[in-house]
Protein backbone atom coordinates (compact mmCIF):
# COMPACT_ATOMS: atom_id res chain seq x y z
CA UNK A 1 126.85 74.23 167.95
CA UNK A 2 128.53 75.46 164.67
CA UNK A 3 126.25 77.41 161.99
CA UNK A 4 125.92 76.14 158.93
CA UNK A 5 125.66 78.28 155.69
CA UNK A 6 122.86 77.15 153.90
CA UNK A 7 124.87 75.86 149.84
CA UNK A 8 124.24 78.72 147.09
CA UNK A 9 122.83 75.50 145.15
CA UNK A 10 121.79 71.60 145.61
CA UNK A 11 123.67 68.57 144.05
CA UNK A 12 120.28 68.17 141.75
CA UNK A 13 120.58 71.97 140.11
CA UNK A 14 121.09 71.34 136.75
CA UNK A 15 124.73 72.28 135.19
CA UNK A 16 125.12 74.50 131.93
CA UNK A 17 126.57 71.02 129.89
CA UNK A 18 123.22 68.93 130.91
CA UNK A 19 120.66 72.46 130.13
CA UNK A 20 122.19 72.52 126.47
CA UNK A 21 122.12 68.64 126.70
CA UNK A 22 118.58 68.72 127.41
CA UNK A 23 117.82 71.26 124.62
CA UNK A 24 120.27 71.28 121.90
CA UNK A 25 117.52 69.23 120.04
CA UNK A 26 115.06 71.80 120.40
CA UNK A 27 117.37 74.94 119.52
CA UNK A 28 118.44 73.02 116.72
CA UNK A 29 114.47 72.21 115.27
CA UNK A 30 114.01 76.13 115.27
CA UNK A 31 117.18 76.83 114.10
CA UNK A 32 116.03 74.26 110.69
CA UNK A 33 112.60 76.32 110.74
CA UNK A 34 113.88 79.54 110.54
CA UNK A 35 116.20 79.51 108.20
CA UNK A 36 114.44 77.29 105.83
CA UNK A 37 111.47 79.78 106.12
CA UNK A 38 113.93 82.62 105.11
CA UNK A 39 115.29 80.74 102.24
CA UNK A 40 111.21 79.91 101.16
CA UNK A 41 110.51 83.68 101.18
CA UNK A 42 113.42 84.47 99.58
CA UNK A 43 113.46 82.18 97.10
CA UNK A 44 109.65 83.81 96.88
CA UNK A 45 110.25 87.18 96.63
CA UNK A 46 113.15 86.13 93.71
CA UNK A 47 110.66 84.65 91.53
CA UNK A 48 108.40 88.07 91.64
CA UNK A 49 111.42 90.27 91.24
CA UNK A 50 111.71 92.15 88.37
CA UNK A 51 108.36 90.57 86.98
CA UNK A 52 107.91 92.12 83.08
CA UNK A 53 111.03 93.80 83.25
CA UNK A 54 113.25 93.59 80.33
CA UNK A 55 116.50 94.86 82.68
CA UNK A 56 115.71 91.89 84.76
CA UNK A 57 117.31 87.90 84.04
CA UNK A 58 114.77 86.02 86.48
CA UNK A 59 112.52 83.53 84.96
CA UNK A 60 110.03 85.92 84.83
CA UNK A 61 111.65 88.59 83.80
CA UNK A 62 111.96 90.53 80.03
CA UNK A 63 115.55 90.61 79.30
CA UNK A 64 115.91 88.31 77.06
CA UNK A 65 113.09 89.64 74.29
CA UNK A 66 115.31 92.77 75.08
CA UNK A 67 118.08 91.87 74.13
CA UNK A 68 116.58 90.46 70.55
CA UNK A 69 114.78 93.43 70.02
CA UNK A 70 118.13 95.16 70.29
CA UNK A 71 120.02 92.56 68.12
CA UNK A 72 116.83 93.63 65.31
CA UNK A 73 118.21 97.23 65.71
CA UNK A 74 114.78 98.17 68.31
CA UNK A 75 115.51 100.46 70.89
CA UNK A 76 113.99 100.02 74.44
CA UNK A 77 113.60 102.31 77.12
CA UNK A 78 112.27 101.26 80.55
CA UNK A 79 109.73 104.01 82.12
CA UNK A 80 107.94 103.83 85.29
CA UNK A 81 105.57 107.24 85.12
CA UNK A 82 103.33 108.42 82.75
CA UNK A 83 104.63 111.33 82.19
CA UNK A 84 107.39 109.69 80.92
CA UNK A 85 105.74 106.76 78.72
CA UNK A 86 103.49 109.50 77.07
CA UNK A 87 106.59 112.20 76.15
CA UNK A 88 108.30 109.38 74.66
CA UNK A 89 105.86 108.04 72.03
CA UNK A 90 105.50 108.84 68.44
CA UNK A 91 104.24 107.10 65.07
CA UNK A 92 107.73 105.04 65.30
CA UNK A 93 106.97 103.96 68.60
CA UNK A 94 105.58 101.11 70.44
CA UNK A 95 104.26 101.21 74.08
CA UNK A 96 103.73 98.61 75.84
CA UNK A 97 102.04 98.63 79.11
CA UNK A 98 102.78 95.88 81.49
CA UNK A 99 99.60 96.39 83.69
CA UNK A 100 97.25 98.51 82.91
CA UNK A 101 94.34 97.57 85.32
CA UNK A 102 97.05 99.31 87.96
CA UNK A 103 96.70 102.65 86.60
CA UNK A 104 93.81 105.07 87.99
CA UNK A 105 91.08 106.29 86.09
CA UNK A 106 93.09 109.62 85.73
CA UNK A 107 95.98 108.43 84.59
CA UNK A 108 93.31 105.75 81.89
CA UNK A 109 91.80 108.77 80.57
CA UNK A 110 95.47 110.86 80.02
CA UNK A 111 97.15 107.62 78.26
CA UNK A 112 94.17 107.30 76.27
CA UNK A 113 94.36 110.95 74.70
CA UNK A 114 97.81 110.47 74.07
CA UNK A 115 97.25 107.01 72.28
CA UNK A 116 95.02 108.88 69.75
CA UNK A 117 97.33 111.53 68.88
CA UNK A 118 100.51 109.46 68.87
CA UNK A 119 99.80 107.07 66.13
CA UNK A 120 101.89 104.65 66.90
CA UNK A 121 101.29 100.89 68.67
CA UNK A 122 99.96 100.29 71.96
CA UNK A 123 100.17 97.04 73.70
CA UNK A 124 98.21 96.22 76.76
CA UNK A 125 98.87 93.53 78.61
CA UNK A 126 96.22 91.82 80.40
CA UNK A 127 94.34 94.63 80.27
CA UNK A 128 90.89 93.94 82.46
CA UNK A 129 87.60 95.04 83.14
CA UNK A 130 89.05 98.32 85.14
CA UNK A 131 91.27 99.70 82.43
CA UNK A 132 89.71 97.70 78.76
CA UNK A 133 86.68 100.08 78.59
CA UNK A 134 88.62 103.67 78.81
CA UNK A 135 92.18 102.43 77.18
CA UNK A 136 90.39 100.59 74.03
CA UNK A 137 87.11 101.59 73.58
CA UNK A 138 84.52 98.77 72.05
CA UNK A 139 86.18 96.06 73.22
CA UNK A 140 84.38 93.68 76.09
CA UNK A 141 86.10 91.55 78.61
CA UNK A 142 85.25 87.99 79.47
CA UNK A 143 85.83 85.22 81.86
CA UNK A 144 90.00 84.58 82.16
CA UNK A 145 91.40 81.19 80.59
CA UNK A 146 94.60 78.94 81.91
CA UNK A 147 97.51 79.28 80.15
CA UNK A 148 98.04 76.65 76.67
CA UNK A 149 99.48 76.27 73.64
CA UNK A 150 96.89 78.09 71.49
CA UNK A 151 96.92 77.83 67.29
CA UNK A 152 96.44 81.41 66.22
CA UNK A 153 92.96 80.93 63.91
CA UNK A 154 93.11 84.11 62.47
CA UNK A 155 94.69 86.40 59.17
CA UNK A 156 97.22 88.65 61.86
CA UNK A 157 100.29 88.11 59.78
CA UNK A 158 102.11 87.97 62.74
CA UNK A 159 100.17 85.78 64.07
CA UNK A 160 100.22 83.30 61.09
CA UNK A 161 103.88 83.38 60.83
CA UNK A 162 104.81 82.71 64.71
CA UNK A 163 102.17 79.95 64.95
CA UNK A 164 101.23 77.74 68.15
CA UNK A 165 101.83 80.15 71.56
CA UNK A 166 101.43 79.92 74.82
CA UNK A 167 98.39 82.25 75.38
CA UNK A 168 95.53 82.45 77.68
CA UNK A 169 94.54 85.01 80.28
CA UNK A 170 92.23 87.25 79.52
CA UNK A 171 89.74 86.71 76.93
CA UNK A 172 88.31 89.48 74.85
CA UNK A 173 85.23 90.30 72.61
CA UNK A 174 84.73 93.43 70.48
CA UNK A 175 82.45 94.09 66.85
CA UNK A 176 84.55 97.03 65.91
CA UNK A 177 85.55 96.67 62.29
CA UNK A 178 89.12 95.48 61.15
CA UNK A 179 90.16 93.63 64.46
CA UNK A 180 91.76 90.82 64.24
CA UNK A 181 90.14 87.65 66.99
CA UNK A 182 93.49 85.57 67.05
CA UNK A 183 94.48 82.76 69.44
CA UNK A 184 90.82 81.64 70.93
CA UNK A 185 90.54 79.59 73.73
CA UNK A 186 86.86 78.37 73.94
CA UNK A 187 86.02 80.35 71.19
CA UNK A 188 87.09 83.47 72.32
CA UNK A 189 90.05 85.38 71.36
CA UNK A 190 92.91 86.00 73.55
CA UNK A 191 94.95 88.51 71.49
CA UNK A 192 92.88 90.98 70.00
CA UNK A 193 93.99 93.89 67.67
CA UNK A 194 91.89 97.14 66.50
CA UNK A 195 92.71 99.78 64.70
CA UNK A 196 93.60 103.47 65.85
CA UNK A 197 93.30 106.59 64.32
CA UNK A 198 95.38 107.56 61.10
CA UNK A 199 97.98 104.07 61.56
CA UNK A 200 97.95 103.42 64.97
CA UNK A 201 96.71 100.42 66.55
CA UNK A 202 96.07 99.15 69.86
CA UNK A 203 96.89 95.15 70.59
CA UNK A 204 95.72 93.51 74.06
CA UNK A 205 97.45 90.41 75.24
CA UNK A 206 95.60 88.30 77.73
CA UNK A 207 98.48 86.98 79.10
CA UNK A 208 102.14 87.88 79.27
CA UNK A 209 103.87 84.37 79.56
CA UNK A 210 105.24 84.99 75.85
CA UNK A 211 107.33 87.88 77.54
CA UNK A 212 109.09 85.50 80.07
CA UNK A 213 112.59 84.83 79.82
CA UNK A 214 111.74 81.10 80.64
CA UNK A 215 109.57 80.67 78.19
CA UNK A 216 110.50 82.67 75.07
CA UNK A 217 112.10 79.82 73.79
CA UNK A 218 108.61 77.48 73.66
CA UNK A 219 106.28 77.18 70.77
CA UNK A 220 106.37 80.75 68.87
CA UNK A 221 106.09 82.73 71.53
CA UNK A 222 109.66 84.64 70.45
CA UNK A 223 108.54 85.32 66.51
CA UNK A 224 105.48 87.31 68.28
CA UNK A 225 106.67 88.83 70.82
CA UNK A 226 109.44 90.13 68.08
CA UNK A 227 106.65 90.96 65.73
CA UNK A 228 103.98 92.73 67.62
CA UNK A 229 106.81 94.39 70.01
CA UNK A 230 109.27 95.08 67.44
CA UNK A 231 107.10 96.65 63.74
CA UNK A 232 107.97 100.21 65.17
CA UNK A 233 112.16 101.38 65.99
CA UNK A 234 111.38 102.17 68.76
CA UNK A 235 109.96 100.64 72.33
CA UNK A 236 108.73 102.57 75.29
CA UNK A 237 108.65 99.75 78.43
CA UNK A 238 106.17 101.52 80.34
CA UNK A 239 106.25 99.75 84.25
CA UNK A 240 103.55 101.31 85.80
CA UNK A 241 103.99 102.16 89.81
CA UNK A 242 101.46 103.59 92.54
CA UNK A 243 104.46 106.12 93.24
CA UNK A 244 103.95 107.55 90.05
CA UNK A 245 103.02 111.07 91.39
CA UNK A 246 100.22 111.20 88.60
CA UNK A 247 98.54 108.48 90.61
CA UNK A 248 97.65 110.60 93.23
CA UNK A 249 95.64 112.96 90.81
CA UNK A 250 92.24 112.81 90.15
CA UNK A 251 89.18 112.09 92.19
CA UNK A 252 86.64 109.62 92.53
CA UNK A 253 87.24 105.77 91.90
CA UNK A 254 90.71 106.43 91.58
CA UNK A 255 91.36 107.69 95.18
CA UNK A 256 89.03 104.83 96.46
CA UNK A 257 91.73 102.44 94.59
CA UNK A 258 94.57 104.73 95.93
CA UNK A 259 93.10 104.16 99.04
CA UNK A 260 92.76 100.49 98.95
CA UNK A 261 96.50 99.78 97.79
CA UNK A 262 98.03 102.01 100.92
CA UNK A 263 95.70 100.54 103.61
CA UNK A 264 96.83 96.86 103.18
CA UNK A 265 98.50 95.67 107.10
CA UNK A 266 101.39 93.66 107.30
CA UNK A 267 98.89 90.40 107.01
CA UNK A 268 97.68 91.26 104.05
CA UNK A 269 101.37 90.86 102.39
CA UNK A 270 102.00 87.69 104.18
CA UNK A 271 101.57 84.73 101.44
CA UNK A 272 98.78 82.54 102.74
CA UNK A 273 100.37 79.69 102.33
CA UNK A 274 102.53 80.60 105.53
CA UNK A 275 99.85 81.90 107.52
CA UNK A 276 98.00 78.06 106.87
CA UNK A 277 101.39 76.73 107.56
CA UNK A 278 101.37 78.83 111.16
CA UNK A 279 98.03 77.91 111.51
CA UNK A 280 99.09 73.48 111.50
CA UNK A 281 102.22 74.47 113.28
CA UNK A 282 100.24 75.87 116.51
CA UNK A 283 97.02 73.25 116.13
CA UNK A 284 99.85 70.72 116.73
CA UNK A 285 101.84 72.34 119.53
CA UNK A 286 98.63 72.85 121.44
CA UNK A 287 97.61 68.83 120.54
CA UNK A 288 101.51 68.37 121.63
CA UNK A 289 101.24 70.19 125.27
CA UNK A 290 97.32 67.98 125.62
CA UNK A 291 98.66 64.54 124.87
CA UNK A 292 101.87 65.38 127.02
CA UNK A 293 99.93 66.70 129.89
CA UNK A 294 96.37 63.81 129.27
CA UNK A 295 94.86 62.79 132.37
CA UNK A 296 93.48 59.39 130.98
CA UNK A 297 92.03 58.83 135.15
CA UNK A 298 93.20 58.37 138.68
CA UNK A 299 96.01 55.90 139.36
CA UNK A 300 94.94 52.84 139.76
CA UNK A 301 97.62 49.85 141.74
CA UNK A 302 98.52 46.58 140.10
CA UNK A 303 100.05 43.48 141.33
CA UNK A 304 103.85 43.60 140.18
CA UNK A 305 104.67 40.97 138.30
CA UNK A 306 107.43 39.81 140.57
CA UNK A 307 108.43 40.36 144.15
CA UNK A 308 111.03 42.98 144.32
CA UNK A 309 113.16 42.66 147.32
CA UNK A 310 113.14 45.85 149.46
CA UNK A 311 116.78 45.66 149.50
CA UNK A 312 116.91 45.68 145.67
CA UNK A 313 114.67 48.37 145.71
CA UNK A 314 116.77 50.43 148.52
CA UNK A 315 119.91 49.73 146.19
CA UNK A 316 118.14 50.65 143.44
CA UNK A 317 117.13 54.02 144.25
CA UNK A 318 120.87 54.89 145.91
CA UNK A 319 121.75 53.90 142.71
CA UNK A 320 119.81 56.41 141.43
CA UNK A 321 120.83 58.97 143.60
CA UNK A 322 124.50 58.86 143.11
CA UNK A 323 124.27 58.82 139.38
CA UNK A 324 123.07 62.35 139.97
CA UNK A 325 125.14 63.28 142.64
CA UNK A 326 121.68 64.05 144.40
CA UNK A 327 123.63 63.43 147.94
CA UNK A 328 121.32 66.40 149.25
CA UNK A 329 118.23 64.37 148.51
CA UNK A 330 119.51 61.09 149.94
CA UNK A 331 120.43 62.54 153.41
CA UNK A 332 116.80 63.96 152.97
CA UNK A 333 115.62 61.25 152.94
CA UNK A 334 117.75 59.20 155.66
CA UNK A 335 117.10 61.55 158.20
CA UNK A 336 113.56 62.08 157.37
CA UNK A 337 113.28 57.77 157.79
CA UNK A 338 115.09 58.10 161.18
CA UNK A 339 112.97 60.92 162.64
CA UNK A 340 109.83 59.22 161.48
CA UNK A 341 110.88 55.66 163.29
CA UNK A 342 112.29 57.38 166.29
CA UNK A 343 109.26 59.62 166.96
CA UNK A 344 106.84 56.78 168.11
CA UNK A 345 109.78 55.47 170.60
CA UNK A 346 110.37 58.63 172.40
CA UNK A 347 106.91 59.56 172.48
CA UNK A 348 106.57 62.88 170.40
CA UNK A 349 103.10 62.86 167.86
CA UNK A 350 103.78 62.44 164.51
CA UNK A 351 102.65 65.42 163.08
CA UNK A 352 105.35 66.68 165.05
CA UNK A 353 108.02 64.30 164.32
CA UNK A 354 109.93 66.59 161.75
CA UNK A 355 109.88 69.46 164.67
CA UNK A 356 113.37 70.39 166.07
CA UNK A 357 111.68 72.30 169.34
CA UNK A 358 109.74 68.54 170.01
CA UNK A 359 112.14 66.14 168.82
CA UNK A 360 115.41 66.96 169.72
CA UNK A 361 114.21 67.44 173.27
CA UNK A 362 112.54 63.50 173.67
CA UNK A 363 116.23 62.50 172.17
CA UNK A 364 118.30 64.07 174.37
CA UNK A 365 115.81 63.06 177.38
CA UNK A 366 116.57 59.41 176.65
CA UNK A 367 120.13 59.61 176.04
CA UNK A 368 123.13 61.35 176.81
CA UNK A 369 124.37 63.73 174.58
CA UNK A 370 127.83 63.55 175.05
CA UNK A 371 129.69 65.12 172.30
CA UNK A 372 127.18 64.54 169.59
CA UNK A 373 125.60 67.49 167.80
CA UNK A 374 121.78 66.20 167.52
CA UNK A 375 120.87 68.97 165.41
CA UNK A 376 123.27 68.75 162.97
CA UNK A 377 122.84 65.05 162.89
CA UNK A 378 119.01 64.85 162.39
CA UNK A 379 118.38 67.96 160.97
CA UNK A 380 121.76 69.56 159.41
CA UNK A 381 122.95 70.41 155.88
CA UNK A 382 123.80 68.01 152.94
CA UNK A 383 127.08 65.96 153.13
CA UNK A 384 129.76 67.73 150.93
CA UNK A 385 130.72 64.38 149.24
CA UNK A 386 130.13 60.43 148.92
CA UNK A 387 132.31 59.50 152.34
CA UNK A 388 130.69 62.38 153.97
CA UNK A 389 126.69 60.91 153.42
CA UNK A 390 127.93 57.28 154.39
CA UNK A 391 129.17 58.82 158.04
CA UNK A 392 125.74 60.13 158.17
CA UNK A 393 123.95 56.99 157.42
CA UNK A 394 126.14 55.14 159.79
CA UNK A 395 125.24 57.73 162.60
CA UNK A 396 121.96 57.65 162.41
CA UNK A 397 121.82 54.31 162.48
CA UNK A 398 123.64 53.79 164.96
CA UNK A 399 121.45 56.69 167.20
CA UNK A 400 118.35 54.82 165.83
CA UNK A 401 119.81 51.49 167.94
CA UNK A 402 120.81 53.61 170.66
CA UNK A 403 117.34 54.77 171.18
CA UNK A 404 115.98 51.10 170.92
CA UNK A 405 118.01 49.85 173.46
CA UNK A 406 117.78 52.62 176.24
């Protein structure tokens, strides 16, 4: 009897061409959802880039007021500590803070000193409830407004001469004498100046859509920004930043807001928008995976509609089999039939019909051997090719009669 070596893999293994066949759709899907998630947070991040920054060109950025206040013979310098915004001012200055609320109650209470002994213009910009009652004094905060065209209603020469503006934000109330209320939105004023000692003056802007690139060119909003942002030679962009190594001085509520801004996990800077959108994504994959894998209840057997012929059905499945070169599983299957029909004639117990040590045995009891190789026949490897599996079938039939006739 020869030894067989057992094949490294079967006719049914699936081939690198039908794996990438079989997923190329899937690899392609997550290919689409990657990169268009990239480009989304990208295209994200762009349009908060350079935010209020009159070096920056994005449609929310500053450069183009810049570049007017330049053309009007204004200087501008860009700062991003306090040290810096506070050496640079002077009665011919204006300084204009981009977010006050960000600065600690430190750095509120050193900007403050210096905007009473500088005497020139401050402008605060959506200045808040954290930073309106040390930075100007007397002056109340109220409920925020949407952005609109707003008519100024008010005697702020500026203000008069620049007209309609987008304006909104936040909303301000104050009863110190010589302010000017301009630009209310449900009665309330959204640009508010008051007066400083000797000349200076302090003005708070609710809102600093008037400072956007894309929208300096609407209503009036460039003949105010000009004015209120260009009455002194000289402008001091102050950009405030939590690196701004005065930040970390100081005590109390400041450190607790310190505190707050470094402790934020990578979560808390993931838009929430995406984390919904991760949120759908999974609720369907899981509803996916149950409707692929439903049990609906046990099988139950119908009537075919036709007869099939079990010859049709025998053709059918070889059919089947060849198309995937499965010749492993069809000599499977033709020596499993044989083994199972010959069992009951030579006398060996079913259970033990697919038993070498009991079957081979009863087989060559009842016949001669002669130069066939039983165990090979009925119990051997798969047939290397088509012409190979059709000996086998014709074998085994033909040991099948054999045993019928003895």
């Amino acid at each position: 009897m020869t030894a067989t070596s057992t094949p490294a893999s079967t006719s049914t293994s699936l081939t690198p061409h039908q794996v990438w066949a079989r997923t190329r759709g899937l690899l392609l899907a997550l290919a689409i959802l990657i990169v268009a998630g990239i480009v989304m947070a990208l295209l994200r991040s762009d349009a908060q880039h350079g935010q209020l920054d009159p070096r920056s060109a994005d449609p929310t950025g500053s450069r183009a007021i810049a570049e007017l206040l330049e053309q009007r013979g204004v200087t501008t310098r860009v700062v991003t500590t306090l040290d810096e915004a506070t050496s640079a001012t002077g009665p011919d200055t204006t300084l204009l803070v981009t977010t006050p609320d960000l600065l600690t109650d430190h750095q509120q209470s050193i900007l403050r000193s210096d905007m009473d002994t500088a005497g020139g213009r401050t402008v605060l910009i959506s200045a808040g409830t954290p930073s309106v009652g040390t930075l100007a004094p007397g002056v109340n905060t109220a409920s925020s407004a949407p952005v609109s065209v707003l008519s100024p209603q008010c005697s702020l020469p500026a203000a008069e001469r620049a007209g309609d503006a987008d304006l909104g934000g936040e909303r301000y109330t104050t009863g110190l004498p010589g302010s000017d209320a301009c630009y209310p939105s449900d009665g309330m004023p959204t640009l508010l100046r008051i007066n400083g000692p000797a000349s200076s003056d302090t003005v708070l802007l609710g809102a600093p859509d008037i400072l956007y690139n894309e929208r300096l060119d609407k209503q009036g909003n460039a003949s105010l920004a000009l004015q209120l942002l260009g009455s002194r030679p000289h402008l001091v962009w102050y950009l405030p930043s939590l690196s701004d190594p005065s930040a970390a001085d100081g005590s109390g509520d400041s450190d607790v807001r310190e505190e707050d801004a470094g402790e934020r996990g990578f979560l808390d800077l993931i838009p929430s928008g995406w984390l919904w959108g991760t949120l759908q994504l999974a609720l369907a994959a899981v509803l996916a995976a149950i409707w692929r894998a439903r049990r609906l209840g046990p099988l139950v057997t119908e009537q075919l509609p036709v007869t099939i012929r079990a010859s049709e059905s025998t053709e059918g499945r070889a059919r089947l089999y060849r198309r995937a070169n499965a010749r492993d599983r069809a000599a499977t299957v033709l020596r499993t039939a044989t083994r199972t029909r010959l069992a009951p004639l030579l006398g060996v117990p079913a259970t033990e019909a697919h038993s070498p040590d009991s079957l081979l045995p009863a087989v060559s009891a009842r016949l001669a051997a002669g130069d066939r190789d039983l165990q090979t026949l009925l119990f051997g490897p798969a047939p290397t090719d088509d012409a190979a599996l059709i000996l086998l079938a014709d074998q085994l039939d033909a040991l099948e009669r054999e045993v019928r006739t003895s």
